[in-house]
Protein backbone atom coordinates (compact mmCIF):
# COMPACT_ATOMS: atom_id res chain seq x y z
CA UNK A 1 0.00 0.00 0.00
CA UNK A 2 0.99 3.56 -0.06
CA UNK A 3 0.17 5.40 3.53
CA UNK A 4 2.91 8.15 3.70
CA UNK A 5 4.65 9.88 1.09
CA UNK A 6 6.71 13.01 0.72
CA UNK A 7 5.71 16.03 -1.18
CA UNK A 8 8.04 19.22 -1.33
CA UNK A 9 7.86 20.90 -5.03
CA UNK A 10 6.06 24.13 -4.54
CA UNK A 11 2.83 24.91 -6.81
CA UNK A 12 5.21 27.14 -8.90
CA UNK A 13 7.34 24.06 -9.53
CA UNK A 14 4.85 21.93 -10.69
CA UNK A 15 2.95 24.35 -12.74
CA UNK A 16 5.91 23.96 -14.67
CA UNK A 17 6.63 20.23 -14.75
CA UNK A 18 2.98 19.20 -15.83
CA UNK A 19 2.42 22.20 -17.77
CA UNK A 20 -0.42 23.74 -15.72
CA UNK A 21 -2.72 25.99 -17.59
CA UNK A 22 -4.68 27.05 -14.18
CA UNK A 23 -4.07 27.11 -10.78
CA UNK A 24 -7.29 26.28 -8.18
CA UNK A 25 -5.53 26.47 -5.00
CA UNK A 26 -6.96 28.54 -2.19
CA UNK A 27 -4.09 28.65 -0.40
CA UNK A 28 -0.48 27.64 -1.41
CA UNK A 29 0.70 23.72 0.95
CA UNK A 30 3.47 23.98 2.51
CA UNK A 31 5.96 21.31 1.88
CA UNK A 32 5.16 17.75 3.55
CA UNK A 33 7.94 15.46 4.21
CA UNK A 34 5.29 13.08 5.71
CA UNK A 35 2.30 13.13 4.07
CA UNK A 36 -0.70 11.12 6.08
CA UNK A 37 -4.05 10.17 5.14
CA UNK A 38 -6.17 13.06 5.41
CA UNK A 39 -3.83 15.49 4.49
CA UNK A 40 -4.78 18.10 1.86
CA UNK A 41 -2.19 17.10 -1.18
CA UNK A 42 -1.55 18.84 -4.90
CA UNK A 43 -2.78 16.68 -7.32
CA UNK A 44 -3.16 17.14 -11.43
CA UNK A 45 -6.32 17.12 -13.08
CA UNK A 46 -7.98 18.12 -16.68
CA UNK A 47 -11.45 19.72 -16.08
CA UNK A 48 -13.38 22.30 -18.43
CA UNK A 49 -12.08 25.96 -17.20
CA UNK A 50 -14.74 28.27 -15.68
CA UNK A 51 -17.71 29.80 -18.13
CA UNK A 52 -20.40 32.09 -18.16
CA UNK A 53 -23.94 30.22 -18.11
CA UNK A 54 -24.23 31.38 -22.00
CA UNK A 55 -20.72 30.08 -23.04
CA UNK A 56 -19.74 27.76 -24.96
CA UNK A 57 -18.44 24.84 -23.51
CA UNK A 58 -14.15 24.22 -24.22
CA UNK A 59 -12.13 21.90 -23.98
CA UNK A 60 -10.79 20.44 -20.39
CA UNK A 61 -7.90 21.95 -19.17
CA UNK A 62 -4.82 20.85 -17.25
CA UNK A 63 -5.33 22.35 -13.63
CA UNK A 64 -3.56 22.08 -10.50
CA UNK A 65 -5.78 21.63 -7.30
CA UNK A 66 -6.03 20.91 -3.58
CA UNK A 67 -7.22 17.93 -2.58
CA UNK A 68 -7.97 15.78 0.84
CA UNK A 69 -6.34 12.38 0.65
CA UNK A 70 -8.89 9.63 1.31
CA UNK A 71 -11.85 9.28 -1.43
CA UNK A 72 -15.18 10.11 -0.15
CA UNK A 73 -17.44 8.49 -2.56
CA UNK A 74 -20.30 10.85 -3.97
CA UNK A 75 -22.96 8.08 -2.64
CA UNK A 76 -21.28 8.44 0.87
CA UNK A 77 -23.74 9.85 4.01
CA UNK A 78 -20.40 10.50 6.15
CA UNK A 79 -17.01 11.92 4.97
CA UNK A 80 -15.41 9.95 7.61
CA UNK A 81 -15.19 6.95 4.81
CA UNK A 82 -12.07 8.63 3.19
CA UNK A 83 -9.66 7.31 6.02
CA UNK A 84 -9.94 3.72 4.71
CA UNK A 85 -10.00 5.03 0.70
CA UNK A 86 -6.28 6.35 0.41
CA UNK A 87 -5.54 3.58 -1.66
CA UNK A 88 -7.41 1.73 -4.65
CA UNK A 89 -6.37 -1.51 -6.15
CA UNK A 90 -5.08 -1.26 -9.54
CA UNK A 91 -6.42 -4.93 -10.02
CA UNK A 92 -9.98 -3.69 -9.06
CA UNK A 93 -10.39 -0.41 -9.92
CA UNK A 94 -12.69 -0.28 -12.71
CA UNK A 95 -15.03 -2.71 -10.87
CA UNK A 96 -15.30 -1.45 -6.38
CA UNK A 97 -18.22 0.71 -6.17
CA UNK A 98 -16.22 3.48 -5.06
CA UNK A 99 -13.56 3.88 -7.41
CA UNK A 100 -15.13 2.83 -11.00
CA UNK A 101 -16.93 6.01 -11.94
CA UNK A 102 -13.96 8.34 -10.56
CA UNK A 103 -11.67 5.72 -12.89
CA UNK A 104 -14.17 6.65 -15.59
CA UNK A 105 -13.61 9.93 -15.94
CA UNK A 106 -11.86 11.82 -12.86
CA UNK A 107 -8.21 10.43 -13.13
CA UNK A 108 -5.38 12.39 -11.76
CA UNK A 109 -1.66 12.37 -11.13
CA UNK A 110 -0.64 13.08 -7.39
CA UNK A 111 2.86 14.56 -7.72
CA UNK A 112 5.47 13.10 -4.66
CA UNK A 113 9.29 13.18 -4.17
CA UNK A 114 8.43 9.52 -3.07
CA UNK A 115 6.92 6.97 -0.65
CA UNK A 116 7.69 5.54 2.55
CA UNK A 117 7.22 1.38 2.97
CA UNK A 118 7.71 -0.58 6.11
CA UNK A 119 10.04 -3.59 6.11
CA UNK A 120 9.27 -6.24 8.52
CA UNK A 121 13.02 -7.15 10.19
CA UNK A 122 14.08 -10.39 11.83
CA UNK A 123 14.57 -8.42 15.26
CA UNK A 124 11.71 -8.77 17.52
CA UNK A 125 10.56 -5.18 19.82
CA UNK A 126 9.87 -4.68 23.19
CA UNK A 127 6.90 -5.78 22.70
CA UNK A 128 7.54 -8.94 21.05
CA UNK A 129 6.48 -7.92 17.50
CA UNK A 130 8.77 -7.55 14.59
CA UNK A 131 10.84 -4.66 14.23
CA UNK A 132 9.69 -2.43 11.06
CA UNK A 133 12.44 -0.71 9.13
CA UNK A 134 11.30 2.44 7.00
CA UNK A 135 12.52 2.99 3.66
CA UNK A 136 12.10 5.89 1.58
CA UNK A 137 11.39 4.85 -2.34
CA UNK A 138 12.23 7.88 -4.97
CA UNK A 139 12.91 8.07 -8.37
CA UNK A 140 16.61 7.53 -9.31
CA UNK A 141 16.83 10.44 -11.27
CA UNK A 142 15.10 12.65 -8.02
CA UNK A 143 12.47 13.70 -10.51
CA UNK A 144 9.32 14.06 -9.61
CA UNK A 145 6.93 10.79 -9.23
CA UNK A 146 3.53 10.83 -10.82
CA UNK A 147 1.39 8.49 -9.00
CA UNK A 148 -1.90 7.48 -9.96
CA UNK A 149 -4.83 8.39 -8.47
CA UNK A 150 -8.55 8.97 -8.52
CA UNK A 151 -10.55 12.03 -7.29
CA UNK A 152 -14.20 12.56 -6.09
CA UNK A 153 -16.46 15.26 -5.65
CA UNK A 154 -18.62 14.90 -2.76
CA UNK A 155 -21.57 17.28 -1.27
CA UNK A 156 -21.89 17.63 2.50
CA UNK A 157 -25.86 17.15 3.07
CA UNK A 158 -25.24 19.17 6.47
CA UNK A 159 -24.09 22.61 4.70
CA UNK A 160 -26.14 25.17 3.13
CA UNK A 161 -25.89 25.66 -0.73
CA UNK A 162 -24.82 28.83 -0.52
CA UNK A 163 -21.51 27.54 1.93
CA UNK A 164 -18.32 27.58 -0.11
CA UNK A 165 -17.01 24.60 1.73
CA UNK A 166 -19.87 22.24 0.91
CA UNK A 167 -18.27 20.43 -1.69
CA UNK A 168 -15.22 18.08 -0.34
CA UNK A 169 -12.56 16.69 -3.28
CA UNK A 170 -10.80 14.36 -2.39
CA UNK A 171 -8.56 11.43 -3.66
CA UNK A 172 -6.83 7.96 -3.55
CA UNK A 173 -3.52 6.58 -4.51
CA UNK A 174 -3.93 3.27 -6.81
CA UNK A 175 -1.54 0.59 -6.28
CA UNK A 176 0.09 -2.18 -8.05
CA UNK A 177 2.11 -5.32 -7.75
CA UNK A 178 6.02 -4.03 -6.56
CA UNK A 179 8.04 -5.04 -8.91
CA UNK A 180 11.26 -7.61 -7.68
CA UNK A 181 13.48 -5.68 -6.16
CA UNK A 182 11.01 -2.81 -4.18
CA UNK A 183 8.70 -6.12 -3.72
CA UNK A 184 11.18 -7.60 -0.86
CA UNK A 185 10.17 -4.19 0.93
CA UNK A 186 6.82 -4.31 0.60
CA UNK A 187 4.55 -6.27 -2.45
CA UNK A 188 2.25 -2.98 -2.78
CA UNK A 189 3.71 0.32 -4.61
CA UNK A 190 2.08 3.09 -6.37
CA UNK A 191 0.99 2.63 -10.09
CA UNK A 192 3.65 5.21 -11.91
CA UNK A 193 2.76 6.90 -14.82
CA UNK A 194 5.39 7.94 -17.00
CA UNK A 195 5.75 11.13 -18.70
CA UNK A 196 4.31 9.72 -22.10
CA UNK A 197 1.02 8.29 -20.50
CA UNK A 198 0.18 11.56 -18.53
CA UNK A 199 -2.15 13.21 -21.49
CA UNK A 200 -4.10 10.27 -21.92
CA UNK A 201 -4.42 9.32 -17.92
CA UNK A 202 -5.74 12.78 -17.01
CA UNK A 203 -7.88 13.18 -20.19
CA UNK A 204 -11.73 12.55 -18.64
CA UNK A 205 -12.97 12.30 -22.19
CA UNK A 206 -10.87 9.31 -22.95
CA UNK A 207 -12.83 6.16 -22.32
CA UNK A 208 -11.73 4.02 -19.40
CA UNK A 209 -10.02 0.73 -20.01
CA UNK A 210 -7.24 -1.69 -18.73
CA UNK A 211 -4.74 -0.12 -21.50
CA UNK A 212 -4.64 3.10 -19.11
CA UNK A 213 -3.30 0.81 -16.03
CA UNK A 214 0.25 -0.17 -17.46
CA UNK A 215 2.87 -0.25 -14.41
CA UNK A 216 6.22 2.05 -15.34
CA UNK A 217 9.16 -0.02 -16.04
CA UNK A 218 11.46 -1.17 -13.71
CA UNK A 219 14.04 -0.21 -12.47
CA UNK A 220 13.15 3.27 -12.59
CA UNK A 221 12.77 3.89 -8.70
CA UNK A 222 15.35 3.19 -5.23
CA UNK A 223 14.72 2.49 -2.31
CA UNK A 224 16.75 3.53 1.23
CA UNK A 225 16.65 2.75 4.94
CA UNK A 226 15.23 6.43 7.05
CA UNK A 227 14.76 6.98 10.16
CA UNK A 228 12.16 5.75 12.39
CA UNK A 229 11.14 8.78 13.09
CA UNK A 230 8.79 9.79 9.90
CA UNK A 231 6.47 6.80 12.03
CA UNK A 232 5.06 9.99 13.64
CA UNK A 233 2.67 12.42 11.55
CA UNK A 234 3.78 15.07 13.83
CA UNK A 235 7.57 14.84 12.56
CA UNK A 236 7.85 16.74 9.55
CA UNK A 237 11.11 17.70 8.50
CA UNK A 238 13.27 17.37 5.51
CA UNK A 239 16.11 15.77 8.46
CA UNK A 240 13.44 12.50 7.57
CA UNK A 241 14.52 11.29 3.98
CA UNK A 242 18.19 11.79 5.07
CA UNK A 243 19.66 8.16 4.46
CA UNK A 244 20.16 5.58 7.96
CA UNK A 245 23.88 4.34 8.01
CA UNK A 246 23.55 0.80 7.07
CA UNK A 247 25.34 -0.17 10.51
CA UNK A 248 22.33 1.14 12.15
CA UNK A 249 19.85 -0.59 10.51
CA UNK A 250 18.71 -3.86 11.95
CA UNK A 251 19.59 -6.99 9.97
């Protein structure tokens, strides 16, 4: 799965990397070095721009928004659902309730410097459990990582119309097999898509199928021991992708 991730480029930075035509951010995120369900993230989407009631309709448009991380269906009665939606199943996507009409049509990309996975050590804790080893998992090249994911648009019933904040968008992360070498970390990562595959991904206007879900190639991502300390949602730091000697790592 993916439950943490890091997330540092400023809007200005990717406005630039994914070629934003508008910004719809209220408010400029500050940079997240531990991301956790629930957090407001950037994420890429193409939507039709704003228009007069009279106007002609045009084409979508790529747009950088803010969005809460954990899909609220549009069906849901609570918002409280999103905490168990951060990620979606690349296997089952088109077919879970919640995800298949946001997989129709409301695809994004969910920029990240990368993810955090657990590994379960040999070296049993205080409490008698396995020790878990964080990793951090970036690109090689320290790009940016385009990961996958749905969004939703979902209408409080318990605010007004005429409240700006009735409408909550939010989104998941979809998943995939890891491929051999991340997949002795953890046998979850986020589905990649590569530079080439962003137009049609985003387009909503580009029917849904299993040729949009095509894993990156391998290879293209590695994958370090950190500090247990990014455990905590209240650490937050860019100290937390600095790399753990390898002598202080548990075998």
């Amino acid at each position: 799965m993916c439950g943490r991730y890091a997330s540092s480029r400023s809007a200005g930075e990717l406005v630039d990397e994914f070629e934003i035509e508008e910004i719809r951010v209220a408010a400029p995120l500050e940079a997240s070095y531990n991301v956790a369900p629930t957090d407001e993230v950037y994420a890429v989407v193409e939507r039709p721009p704003r228009r007069e009631a009279d106007a002609e309709p045009e084409p979508p448009q790529r747009q950088l928004r803010s969005l809460r991380w954990g899909l609220v269906p549009s069906w849901a009665k609570d918002r409280a659902i999103g905490s168990r939606m951060i990620n979606a199943r690349m296997e089952t996507v088109a077919e879970k309730p919640a995800f298949r009409k946001a997989f129709a049509s409301r695809r994004c990309l969910l920029p990240a410097d990368g993810y955090y996975e657990w590994y379960e050590t040999e070296v049993a804790g205080r409490n008698g459990k396995p020790v878990k080893q964080p990793f951090f998992i970036r690109p090689k090249d320290h790009g940016v990582l385009a990961m996958a994911g749905l969004y939703e648009i979902w209408r409080d019933p318990d605010r007004a119309d005429d409240d700006p904040d009735r409408f909550l968008w939010s989104c998941t992360v979809i998943t995939t097999r890891a491929e051999d070498e991340l997949g002795r970390i953890h046998d979850r990562m986020p589905l990649m898509v590569e530079r080439e595959r962003w137009r049609d991904w985003l387009d909503p206007t580009r029917a849904a199928g299993t040729d949009l879900l095509v894993p990156a190639a391998p290879g293209l991502l590695e994958a370090y021991p950190v500090r247990p300390a990014v455990g905590n949602v209240r650490n937050n730091g860019p100290e937390l992708l600095e790399p753990l000697p390898l002598e202080q790592v548990d075998p």
